[in-house]
C-alpha atoms as a PDB file:
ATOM      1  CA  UNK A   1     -59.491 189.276  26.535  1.00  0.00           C
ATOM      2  CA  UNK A   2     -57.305 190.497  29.793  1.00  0.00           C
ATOM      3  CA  UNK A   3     -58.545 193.588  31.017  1.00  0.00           C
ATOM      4  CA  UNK A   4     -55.183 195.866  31.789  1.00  0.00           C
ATOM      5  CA  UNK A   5     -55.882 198.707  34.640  1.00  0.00           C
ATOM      6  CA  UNK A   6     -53.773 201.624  34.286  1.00  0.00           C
ATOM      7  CA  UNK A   7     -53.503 205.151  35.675  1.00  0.00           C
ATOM      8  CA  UNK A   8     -54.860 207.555  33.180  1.00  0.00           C
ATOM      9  CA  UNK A   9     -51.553 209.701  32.903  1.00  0.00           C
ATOM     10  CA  UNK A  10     -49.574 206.243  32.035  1.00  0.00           C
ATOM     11  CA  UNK A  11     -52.308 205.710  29.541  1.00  0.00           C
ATOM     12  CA  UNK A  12     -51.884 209.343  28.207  1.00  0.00           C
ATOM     13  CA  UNK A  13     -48.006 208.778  27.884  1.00  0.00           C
ATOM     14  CA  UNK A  14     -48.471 205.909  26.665  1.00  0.00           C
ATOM     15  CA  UNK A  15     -50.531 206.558  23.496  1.00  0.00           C
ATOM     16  CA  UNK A  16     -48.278 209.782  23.082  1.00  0.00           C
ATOM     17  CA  UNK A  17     -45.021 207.934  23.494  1.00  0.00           C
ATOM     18  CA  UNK A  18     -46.184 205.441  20.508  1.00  0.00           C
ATOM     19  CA  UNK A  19     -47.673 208.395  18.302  1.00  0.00           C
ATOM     20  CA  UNK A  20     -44.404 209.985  18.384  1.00  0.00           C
ATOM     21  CA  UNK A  21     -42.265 206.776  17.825  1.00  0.00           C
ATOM     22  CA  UNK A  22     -44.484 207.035  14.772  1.00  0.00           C
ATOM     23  CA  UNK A  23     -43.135 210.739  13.814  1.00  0.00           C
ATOM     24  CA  UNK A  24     -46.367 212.103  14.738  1.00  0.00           C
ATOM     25  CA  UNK A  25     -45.474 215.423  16.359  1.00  0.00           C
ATOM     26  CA  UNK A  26     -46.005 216.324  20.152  1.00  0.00           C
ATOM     27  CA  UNK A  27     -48.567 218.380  19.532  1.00  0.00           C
ATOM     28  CA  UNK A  28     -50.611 216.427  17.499  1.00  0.00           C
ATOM     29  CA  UNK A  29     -49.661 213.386  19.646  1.00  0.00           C
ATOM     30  CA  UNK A  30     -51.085 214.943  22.592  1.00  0.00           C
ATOM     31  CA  UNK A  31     -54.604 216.128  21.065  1.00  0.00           C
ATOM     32  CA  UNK A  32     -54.644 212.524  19.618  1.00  0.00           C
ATOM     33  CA  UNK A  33     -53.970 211.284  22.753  1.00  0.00           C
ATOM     34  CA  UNK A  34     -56.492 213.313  25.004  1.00  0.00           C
ATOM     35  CA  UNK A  35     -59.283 212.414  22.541  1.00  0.00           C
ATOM     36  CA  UNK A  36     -58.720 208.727  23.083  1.00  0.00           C
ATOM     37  CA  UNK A  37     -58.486 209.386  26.561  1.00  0.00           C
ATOM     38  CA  UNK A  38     -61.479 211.308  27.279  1.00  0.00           C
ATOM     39  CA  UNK A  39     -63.290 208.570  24.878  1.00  0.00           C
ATOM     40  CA  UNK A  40     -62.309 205.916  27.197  1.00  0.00           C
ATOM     41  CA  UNK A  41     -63.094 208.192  30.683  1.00  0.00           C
ATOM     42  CA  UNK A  42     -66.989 208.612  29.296  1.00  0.00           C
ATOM     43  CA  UNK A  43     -67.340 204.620  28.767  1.00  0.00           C
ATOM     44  CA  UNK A  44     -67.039 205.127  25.195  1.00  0.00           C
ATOM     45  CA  UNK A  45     -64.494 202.407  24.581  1.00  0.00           C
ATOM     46  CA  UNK A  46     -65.984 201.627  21.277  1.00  0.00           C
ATOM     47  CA  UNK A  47     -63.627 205.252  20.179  1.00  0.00           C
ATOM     48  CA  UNK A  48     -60.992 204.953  22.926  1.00  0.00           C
ATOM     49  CA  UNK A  49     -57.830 203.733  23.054  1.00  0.00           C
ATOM     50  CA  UNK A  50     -58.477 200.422  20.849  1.00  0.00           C
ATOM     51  CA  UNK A  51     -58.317 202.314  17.857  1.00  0.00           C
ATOM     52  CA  UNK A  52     -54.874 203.705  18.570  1.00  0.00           C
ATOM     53  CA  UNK A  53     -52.723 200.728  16.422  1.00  0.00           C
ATOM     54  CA  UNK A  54     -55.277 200.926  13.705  1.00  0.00           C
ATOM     55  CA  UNK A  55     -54.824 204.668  13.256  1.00  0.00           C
ATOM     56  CA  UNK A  56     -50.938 204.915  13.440  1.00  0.00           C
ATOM     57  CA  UNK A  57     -51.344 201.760  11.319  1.00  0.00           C
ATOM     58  CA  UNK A  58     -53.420 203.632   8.832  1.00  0.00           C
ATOM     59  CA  UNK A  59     -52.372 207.067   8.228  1.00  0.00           C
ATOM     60  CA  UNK A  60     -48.922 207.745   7.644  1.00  0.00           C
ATOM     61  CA  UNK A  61     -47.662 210.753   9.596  1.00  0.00           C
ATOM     62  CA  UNK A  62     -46.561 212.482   6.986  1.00  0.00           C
ATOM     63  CA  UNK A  63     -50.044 213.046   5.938  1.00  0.00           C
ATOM     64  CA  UNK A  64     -51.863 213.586   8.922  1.00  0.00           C
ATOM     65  CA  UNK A  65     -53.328 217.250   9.513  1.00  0.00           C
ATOM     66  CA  UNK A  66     -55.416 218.717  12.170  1.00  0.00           C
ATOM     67  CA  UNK A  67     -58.042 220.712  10.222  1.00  0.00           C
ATOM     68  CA  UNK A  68     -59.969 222.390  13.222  1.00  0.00           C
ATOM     69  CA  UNK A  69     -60.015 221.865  16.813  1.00  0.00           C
ATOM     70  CA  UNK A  70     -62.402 222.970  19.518  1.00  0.00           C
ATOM     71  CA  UNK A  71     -63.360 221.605  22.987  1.00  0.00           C
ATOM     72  CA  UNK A  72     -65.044 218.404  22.343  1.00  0.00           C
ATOM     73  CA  UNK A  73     -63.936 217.501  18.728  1.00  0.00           C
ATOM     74  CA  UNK A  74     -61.379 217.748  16.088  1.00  0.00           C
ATOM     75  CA  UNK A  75     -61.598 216.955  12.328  1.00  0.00           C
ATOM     76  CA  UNK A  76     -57.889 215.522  11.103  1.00  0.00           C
ATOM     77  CA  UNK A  77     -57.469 214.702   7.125  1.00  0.00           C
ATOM     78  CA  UNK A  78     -55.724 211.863   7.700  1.00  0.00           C
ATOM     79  CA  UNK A  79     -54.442 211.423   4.078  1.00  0.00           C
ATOM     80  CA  UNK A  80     -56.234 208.295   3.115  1.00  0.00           C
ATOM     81  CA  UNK A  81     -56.014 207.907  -0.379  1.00  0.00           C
END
């Protein structure tokens, strides 16, 4: 696999430019976003930015909510059924 350096804002407006292609609000695309982001800035690729396709894959937008948010998690109900 090609490893792909990028600036951490173009990453940022990256994963919030394809959550809200995928009618994910701005919002909620930008909490998404950060999450991934700090993820990937503690080594913790394993919950970074990889799992951005499978999660707009998986949960439709329509059924994503943010439950709670604080300043090193969030709980969504992503609508799985």
């Amino acid at each position: 696999m090609k490893t792909v350096k990028i600036k951490i804002d173009d990453a940022r407006n990256l994963a919030i430019s394809a959550l809200t292609n995928h009618d994910i609000s701005t919002d909620e695309a930008n909490t998404i976003a950060t999450v991934y982001i700090e993820a990937e800035l503690r080594g913790k690729k394993s919950h970074g930015l990889q799992l951005l396709p499978p999660f707009i894959e998986r949960f439709p937008a329509s059924d994503i909510k943010i439950i709670t948010e604080s300043k090193n998690k969030f709980f969504v109900d992503g609508g799985c059924k």
